[in-house]
C-alpha atoms as a PDB file:
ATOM      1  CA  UNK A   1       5.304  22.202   5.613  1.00  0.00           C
ATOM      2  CA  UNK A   2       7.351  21.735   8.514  1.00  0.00           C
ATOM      3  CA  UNK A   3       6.877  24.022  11.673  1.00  0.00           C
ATOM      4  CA  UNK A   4       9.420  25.776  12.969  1.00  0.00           C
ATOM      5  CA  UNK A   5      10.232  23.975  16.001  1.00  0.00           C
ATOM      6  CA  UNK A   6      12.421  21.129  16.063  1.00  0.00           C
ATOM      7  CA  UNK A   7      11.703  17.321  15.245  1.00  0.00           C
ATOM      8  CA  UNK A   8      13.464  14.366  14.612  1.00  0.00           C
ATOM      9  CA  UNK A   9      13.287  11.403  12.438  1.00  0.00           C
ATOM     10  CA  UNK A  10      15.326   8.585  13.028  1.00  0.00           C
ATOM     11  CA  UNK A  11      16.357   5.839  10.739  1.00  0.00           C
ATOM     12  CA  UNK A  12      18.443   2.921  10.249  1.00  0.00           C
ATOM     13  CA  UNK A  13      20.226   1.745   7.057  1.00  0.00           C
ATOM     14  CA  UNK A  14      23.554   0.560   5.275  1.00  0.00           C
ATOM     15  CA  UNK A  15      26.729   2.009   5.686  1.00  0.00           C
ATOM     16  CA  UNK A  16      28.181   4.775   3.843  1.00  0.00           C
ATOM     17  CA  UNK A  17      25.355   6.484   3.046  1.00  0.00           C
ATOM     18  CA  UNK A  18      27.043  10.007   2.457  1.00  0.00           C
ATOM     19  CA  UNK A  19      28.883  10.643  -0.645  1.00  0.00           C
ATOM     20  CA  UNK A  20      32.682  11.621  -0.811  1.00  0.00           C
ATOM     21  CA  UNK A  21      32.459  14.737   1.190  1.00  0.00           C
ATOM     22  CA  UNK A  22      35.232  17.510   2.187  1.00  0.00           C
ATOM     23  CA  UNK A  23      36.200  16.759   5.575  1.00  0.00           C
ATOM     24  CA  UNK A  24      36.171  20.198   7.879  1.00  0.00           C
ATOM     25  CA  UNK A  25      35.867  21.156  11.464  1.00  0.00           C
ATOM     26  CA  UNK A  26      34.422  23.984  13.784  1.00  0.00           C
ATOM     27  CA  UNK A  27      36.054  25.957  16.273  1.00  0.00           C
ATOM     28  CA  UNK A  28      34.744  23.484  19.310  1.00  0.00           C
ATOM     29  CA  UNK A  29      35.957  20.343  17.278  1.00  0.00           C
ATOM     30  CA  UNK A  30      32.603  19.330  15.973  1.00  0.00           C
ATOM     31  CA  UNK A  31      33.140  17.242  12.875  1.00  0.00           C
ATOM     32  CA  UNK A  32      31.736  18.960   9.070  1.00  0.00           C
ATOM     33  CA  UNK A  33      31.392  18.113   5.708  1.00  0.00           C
ATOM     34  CA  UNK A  34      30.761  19.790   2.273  1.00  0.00           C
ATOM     35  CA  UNK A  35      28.371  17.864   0.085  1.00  0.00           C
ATOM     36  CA  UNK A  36      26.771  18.768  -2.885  1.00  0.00           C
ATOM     37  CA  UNK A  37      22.332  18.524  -3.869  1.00  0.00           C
ATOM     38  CA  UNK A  38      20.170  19.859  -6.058  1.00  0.00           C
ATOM     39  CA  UNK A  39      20.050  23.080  -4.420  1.00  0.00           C
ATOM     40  CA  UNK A  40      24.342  23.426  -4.342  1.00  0.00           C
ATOM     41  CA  UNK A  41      26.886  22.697  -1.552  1.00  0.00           C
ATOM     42  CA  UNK A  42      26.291  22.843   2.052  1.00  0.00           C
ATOM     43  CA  UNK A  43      27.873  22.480   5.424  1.00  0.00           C
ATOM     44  CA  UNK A  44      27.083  19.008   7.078  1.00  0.00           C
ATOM     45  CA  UNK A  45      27.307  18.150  10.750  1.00  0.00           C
ATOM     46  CA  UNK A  46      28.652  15.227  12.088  1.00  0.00           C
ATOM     47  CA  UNK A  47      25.662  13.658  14.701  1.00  0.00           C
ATOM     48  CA  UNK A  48      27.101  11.666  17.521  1.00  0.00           C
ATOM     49  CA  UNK A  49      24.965   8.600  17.757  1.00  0.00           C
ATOM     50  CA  UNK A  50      24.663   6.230  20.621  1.00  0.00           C
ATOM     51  CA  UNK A  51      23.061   2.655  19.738  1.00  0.00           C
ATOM     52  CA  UNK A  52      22.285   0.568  22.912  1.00  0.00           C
ATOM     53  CA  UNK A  53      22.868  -2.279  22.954  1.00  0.00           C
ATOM     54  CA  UNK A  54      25.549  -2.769  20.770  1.00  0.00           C
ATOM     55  CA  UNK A  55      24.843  -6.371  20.285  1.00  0.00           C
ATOM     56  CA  UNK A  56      21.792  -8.923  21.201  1.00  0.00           C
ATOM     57  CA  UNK A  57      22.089 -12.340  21.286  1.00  0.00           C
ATOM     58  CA  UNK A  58      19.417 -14.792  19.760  1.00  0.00           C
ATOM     59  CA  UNK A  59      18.031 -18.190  21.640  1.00  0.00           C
ATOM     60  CA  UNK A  60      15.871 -20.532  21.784  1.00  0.00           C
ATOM     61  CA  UNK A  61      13.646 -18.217  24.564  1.00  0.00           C
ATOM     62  CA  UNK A  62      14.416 -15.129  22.224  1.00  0.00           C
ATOM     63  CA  UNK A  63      11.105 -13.268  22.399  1.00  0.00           C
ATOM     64  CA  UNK A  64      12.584 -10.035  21.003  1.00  0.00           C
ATOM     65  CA  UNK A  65      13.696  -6.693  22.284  1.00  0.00           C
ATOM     66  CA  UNK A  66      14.964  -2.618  21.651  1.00  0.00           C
ATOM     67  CA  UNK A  67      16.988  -0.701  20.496  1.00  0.00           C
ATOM     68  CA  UNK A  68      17.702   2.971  22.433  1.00  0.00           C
ATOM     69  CA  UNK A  69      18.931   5.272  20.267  1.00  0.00           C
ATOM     70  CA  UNK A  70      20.188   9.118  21.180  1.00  0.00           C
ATOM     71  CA  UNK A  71      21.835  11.618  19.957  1.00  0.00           C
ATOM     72  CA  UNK A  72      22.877  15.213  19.496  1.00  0.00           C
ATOM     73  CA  UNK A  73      21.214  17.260  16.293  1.00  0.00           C
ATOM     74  CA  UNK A  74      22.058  20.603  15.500  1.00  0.00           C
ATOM     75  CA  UNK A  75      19.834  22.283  18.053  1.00  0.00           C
ATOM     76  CA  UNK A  76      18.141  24.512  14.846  1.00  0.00           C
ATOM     77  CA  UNK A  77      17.042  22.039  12.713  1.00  0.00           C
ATOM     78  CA  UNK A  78      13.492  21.846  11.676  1.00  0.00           C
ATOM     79  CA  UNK A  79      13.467  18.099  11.558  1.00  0.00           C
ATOM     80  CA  UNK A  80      15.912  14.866  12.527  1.00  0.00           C
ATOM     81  CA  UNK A  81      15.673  11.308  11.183  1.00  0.00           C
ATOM     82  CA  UNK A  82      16.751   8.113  12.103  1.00  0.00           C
ATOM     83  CA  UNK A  83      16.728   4.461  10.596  1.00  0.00           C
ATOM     84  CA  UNK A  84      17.245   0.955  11.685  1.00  0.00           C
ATOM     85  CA  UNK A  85      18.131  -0.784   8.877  1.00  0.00           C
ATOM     86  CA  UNK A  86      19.960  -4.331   7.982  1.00  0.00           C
ATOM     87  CA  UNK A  87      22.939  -4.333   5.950  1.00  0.00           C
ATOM     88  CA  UNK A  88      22.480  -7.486   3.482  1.00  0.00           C
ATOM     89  CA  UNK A  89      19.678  -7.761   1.201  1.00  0.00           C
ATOM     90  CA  UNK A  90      19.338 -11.347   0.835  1.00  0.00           C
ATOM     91  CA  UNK A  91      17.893 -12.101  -2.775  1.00  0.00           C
ATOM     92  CA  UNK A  92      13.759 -13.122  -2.512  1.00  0.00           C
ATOM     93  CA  UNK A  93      11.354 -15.221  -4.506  1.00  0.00           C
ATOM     94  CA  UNK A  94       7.757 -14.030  -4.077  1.00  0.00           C
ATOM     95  CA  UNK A  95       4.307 -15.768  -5.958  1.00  0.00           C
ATOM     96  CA  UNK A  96       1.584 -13.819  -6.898  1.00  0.00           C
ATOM     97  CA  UNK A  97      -1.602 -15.973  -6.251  1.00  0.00           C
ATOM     98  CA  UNK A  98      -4.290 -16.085  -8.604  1.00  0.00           C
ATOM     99  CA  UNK A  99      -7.812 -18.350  -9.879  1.00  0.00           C
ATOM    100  CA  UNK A 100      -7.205 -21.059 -11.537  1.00  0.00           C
ATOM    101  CA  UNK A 101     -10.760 -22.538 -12.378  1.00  0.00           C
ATOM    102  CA  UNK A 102     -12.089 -23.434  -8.542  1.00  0.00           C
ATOM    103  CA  UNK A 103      -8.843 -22.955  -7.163  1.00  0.00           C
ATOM    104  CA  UNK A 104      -6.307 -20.162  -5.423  1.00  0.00           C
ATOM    105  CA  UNK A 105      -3.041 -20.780  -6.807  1.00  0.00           C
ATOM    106  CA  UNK A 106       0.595 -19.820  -7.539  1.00  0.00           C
ATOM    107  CA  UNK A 107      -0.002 -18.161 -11.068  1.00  0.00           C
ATOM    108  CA  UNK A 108       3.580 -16.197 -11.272  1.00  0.00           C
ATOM    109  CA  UNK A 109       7.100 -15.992  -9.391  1.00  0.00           C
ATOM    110  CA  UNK A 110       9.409 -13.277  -8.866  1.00  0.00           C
ATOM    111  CA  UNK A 111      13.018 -12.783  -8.157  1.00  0.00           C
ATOM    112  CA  UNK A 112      13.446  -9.422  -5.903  1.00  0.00           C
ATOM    113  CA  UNK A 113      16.639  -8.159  -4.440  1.00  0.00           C
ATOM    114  CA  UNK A 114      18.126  -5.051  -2.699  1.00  0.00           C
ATOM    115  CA  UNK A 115      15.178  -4.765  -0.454  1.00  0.00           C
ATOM    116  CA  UNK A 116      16.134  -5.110   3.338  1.00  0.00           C
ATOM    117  CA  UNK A 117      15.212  -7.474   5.384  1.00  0.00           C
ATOM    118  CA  UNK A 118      14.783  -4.817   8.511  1.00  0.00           C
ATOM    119  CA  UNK A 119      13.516  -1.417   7.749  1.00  0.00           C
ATOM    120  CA  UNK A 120      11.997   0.713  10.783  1.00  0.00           C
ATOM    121  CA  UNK A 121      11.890   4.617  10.818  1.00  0.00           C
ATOM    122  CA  UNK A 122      10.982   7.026  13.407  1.00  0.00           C
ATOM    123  CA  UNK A 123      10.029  10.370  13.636  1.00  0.00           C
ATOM    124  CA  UNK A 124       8.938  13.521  15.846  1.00  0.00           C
ATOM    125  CA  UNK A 125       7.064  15.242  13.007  1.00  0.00           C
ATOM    126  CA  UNK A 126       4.874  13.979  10.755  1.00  0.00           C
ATOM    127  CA  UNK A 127       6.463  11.870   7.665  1.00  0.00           C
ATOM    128  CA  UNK A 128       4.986  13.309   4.693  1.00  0.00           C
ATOM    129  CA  UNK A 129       5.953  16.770   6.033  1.00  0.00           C
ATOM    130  CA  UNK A 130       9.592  15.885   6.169  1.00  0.00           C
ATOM    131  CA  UNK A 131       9.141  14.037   2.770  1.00  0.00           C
ATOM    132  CA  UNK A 132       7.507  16.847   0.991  1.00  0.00           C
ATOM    133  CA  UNK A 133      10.588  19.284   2.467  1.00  0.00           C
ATOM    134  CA  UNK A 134      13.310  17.428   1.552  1.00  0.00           C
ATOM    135  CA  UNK A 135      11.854  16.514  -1.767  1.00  0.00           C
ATOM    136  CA  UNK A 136      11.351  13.227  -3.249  1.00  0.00           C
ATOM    137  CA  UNK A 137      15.022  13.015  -5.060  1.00  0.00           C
ATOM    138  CA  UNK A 138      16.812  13.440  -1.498  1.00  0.00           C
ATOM    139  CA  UNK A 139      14.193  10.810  -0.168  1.00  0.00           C
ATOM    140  CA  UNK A 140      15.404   8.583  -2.842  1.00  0.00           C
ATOM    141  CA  UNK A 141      19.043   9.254  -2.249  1.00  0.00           C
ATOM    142  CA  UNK A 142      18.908   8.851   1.444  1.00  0.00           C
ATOM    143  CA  UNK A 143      16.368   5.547   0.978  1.00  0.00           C
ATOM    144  CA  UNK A 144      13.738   7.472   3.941  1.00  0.00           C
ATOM    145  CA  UNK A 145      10.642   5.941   2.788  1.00  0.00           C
ATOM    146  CA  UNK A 146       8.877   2.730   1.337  1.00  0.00           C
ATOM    147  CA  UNK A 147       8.602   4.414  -1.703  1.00  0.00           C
ATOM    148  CA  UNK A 148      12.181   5.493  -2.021  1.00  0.00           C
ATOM    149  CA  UNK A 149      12.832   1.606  -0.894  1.00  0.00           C
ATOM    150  CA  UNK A 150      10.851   0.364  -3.922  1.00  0.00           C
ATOM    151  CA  UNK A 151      12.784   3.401  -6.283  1.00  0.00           C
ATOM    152  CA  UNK A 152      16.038   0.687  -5.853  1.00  0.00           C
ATOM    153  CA  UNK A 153      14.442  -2.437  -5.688  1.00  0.00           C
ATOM    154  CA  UNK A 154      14.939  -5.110  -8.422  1.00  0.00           C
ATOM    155  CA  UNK A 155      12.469  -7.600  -9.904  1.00  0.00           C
ATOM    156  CA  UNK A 156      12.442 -10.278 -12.500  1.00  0.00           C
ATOM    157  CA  UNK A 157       9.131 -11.736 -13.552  1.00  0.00           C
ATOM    158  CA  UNK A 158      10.756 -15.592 -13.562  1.00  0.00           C
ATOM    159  CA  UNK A 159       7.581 -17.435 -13.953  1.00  0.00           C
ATOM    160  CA  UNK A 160       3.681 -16.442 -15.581  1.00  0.00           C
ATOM    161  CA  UNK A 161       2.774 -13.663 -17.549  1.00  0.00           C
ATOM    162  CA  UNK A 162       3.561  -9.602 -16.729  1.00  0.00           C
ATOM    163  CA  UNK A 163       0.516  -7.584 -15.553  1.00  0.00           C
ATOM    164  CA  UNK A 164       0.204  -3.552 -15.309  1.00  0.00           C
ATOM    165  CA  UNK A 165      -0.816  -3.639 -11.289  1.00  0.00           C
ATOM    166  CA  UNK A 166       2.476  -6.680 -10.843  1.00  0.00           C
ATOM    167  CA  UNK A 167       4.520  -4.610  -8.956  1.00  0.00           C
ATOM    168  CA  UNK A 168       2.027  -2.510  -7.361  1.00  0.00           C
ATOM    169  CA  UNK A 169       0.651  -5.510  -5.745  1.00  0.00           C
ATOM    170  CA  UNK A 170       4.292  -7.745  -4.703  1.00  0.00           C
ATOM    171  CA  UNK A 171       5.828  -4.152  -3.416  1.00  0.00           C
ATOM    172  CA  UNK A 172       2.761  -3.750  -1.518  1.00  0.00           C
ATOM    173  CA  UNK A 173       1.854  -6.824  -0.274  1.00  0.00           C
ATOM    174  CA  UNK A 174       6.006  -6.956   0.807  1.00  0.00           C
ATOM    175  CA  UNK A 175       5.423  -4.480   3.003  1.00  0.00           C
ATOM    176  CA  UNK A 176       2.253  -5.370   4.645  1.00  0.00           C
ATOM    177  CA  UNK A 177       3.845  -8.720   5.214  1.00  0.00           C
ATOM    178  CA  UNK A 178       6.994  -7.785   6.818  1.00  0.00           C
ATOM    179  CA  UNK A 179       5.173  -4.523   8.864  1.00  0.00           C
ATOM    180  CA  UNK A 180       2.963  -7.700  10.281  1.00  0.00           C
ATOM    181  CA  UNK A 181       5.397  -9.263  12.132  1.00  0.00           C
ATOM    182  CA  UNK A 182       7.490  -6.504  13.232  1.00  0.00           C
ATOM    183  CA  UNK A 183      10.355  -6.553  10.550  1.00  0.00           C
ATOM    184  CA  UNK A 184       9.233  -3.195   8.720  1.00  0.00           C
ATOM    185  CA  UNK A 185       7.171   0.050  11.123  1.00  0.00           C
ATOM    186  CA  UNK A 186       6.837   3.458  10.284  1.00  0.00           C
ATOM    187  CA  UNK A 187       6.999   5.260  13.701  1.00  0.00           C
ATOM    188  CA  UNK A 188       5.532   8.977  13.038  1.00  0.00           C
ATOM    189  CA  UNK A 189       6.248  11.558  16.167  1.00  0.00           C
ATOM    190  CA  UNK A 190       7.817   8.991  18.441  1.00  0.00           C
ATOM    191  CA  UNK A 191      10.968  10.944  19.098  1.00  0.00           C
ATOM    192  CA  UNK A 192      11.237  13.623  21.709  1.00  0.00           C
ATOM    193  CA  UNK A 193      13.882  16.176  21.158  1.00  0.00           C
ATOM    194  CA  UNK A 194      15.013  18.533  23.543  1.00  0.00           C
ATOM    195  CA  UNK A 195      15.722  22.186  23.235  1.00  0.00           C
ATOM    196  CA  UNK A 196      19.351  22.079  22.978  1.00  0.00           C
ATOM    197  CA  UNK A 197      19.082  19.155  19.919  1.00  0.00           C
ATOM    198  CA  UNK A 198      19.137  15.660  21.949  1.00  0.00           C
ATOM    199  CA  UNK A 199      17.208  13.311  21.371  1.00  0.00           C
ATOM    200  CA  UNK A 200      16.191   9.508  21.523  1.00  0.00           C
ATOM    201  CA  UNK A 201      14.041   6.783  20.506  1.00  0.00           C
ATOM    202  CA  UNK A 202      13.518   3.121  21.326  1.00  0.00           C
ATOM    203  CA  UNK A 203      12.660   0.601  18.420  1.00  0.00           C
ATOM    204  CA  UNK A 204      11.453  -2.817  19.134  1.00  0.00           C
ATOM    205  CA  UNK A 205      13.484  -5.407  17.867  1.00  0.00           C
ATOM    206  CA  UNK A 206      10.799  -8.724  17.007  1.00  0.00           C
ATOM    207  CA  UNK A 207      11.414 -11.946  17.587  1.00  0.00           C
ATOM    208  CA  UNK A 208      11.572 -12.261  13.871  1.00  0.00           C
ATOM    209  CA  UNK A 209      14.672 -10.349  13.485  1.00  0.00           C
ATOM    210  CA  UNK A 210      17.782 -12.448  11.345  1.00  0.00           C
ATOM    211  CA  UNK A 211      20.781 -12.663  12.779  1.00  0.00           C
ATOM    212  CA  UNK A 212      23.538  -9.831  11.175  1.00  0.00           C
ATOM    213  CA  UNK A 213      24.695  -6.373  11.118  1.00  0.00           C
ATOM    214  CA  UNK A 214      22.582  -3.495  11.298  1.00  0.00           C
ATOM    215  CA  UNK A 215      23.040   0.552  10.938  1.00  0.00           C
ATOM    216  CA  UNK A 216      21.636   3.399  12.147  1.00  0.00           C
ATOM    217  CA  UNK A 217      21.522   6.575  10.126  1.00  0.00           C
ATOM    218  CA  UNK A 218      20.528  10.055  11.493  1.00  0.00           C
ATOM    219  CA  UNK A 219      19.662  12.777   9.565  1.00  0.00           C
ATOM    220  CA  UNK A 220      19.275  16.367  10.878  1.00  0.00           C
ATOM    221  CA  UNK A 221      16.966  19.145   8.228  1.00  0.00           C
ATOM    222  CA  UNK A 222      16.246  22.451   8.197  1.00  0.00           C
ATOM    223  CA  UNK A 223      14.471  24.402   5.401  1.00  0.00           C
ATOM    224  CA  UNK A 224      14.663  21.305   3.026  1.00  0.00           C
ATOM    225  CA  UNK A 225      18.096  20.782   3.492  1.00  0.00           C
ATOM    226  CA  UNK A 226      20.010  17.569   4.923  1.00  0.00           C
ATOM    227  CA  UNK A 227      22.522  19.884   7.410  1.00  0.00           C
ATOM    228  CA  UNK A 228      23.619  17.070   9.709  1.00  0.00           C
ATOM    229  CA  UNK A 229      24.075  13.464   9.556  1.00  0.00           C
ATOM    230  CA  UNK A 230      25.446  10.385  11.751  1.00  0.00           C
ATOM    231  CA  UNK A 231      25.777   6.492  12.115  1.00  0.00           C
ATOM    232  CA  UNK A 232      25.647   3.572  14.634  1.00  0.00           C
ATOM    233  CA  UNK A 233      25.680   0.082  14.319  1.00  0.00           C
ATOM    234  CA  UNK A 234      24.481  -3.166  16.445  1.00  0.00           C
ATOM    235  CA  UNK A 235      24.388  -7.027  15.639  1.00  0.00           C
ATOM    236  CA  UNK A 236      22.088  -9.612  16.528  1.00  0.00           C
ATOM    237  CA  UNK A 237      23.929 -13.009  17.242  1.00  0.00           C
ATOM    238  CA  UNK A 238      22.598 -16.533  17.587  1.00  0.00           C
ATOM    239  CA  UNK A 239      24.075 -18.240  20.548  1.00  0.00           C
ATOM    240  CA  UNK A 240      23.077 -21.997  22.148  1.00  0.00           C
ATOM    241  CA  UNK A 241      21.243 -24.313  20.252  1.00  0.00           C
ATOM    242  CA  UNK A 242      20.053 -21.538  17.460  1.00  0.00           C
ATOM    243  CA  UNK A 243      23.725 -21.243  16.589  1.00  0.00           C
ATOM    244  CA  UNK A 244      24.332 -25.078  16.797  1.00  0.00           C
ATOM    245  CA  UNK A 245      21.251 -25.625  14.717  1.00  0.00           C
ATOM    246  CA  UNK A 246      22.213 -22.793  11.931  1.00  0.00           C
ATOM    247  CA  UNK A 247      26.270 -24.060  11.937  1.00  0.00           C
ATOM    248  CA  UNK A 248      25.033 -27.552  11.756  1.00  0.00           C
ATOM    249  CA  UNK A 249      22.702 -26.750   8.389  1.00  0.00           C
ATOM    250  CA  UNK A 250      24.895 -24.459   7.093  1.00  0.00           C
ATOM    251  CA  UNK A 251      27.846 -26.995   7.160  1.00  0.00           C
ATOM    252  CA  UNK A 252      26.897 -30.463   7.833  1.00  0.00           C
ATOM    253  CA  UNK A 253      23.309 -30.440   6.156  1.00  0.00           C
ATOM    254  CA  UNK A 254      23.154 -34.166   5.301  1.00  0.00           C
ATOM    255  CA  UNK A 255      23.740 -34.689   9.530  1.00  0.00           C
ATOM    256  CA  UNK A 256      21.069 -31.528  10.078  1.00  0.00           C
ATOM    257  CA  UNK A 257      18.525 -33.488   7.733  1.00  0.00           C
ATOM    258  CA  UNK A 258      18.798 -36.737   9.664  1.00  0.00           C
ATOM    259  CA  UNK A 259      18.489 -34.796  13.094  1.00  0.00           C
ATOM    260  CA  UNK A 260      15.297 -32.987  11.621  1.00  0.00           C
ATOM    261  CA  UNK A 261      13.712 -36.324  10.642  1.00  0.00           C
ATOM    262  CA  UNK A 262      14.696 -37.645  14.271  1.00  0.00           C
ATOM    263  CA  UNK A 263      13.262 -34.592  15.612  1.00  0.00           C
ATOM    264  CA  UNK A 264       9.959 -34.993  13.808  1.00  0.00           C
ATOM    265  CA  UNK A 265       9.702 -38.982  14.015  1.00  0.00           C
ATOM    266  CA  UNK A 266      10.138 -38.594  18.196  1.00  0.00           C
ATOM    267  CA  UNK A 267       7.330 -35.427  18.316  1.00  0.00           C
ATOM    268  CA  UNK A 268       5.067 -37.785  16.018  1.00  0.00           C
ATOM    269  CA  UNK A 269       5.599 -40.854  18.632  1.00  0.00           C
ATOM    270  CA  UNK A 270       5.139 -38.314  21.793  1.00  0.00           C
ATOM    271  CA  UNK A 271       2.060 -37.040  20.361  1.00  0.00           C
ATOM    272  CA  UNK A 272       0.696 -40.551  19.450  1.00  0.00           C
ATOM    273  CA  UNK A 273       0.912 -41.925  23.073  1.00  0.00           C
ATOM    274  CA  UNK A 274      -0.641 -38.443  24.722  1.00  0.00           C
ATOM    275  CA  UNK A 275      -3.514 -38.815  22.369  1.00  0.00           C
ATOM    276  CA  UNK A 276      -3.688 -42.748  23.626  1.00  0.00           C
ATOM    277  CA  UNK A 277      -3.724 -41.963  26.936  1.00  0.00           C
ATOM    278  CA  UNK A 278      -6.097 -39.377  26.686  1.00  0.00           C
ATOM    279  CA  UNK A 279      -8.654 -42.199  24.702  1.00  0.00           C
ATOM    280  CA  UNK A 280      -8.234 -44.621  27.646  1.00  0.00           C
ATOM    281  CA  UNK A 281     -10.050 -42.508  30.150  1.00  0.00           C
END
């Protein structure tokens, strides 16, 4: 279980998250809502969230970055979380590999969507102590997890024969692949909160970020219960010759194909003579 000091988990992910709620207020101005769980309704407080910076800008040179975000939790909450999440969930197509007499092949395809692309959560208390308060329904609502990630996931076997351990293995072996270069972390006790409920976190940003919109979703909890929640947002833009590059192929793709083969055919040359000149001495 959770102690009864304070922690914070922070997490980013799409927009409108919360449910129709009853707009309210307290006496200082601070903004409520009523929503409803499992357990009834409840009071929820609005987190102010600050997301710097509020845009990055992708080139050539782009060797990644951070994210700072802070904020202000209800200063009695047992635990706060926050995700960094993108907000399109491009549609995938994965192959499981198998043996096919002496060889490692392709052996089946699948088509996955409404997983996202970025997914990085941090916390200041240990994650399976906030999941086991909150429950694994309100994990599932709230999407604070890989498992609650693969609980809306969708996948269609398009190619091969169905196996028992299928998605047990693609889910899986999703995850390791994006944690491995930087699109997916789990960052347990990372955030420091202070006494009065701030708090803040960096999350690196790799280099192997897409360019989009992202949220940020705070969540505040105390015995169990979500009692506060906020959002942020940032973008990561291409700029330069990126954005050239990704206009030109989006929109001109016959001219990008030609430059490619340009590209290649002069690299192939340049290569060719420093190999040459290298044989001569």
């Amino acid at each position: 279980m959770l102690k009864s000091a304070l922690s914070i988990l922070l997490l980013i992910s799409l927009p409108g998250f919360c449910g129709p709620a009853l707009a309210a207020s307290t006496s200082t101005g601070v903004p409520l809502s009523v929503e409803t769980s499992l357990s009834g309704q409840f009071v929820v407080v609005d987190i102010p969230l600050t997301v710097e910076p509020a845009s990055s800008d992708v080139s050539v040179w782009y060797k990644g970055g951070q994210e700072m975000v802070s904020g202000q939790a209800p200063p009695d909450a047992d635990a706060v979380m926050t995700i960094i999440r993108s907000m399109e969930t491009p549609p995938m197509t994965l192959a499981r590999k198998g043996r096919v007499v002496l060889f490692w092949m392709t052996v089946k395809k699948f088509h996955v969507e409404n997983m996202p692309g970025v997914y990085q959560l941090a916390t200041s208390a240990p994650l399976s102590a906030i999941l086991e308060s909150i429950g694994p329904e309100e994990a599932a609502r709230n999407q604070i997890g890989y498992a609650a990630l693969r609980e809306g996931w969708e996948v269609k076997l398009t190619s091969g024969a169905a196996s028992e351990d299928d998605m047990d293995v693609l889910f899986n072996g999703l995850v390791k692949l994006k944690d491995k270069i930087g699109l997916y972390r789990i960052l347990e006790n990372a955030i420091r909160v202070k006494p009065d409920g701030a708090f803040s976190n960096a999350f690196p940003i790799s280099d192997a970020t897409t360019v989009g919109k992202y949220t940020v979703l705070a969540y505040a909890i105390k015995d169990g219960t979500i009692i506060g929640k906020g959002q942020g947002e940032f973008a990561v833009n291409k700029i330069g010759l990126v954005n050239w590059l990704t206009a030109m192929a989006s929109h001109r793709s016959g001219i990008y194909g030609i430059i490619a083969v340009v590209i290649a055919f002069a690299t192939g040359i340049v290569v060719s003579i420093i190999f040459k000149g290298k044989g001569g001495h």
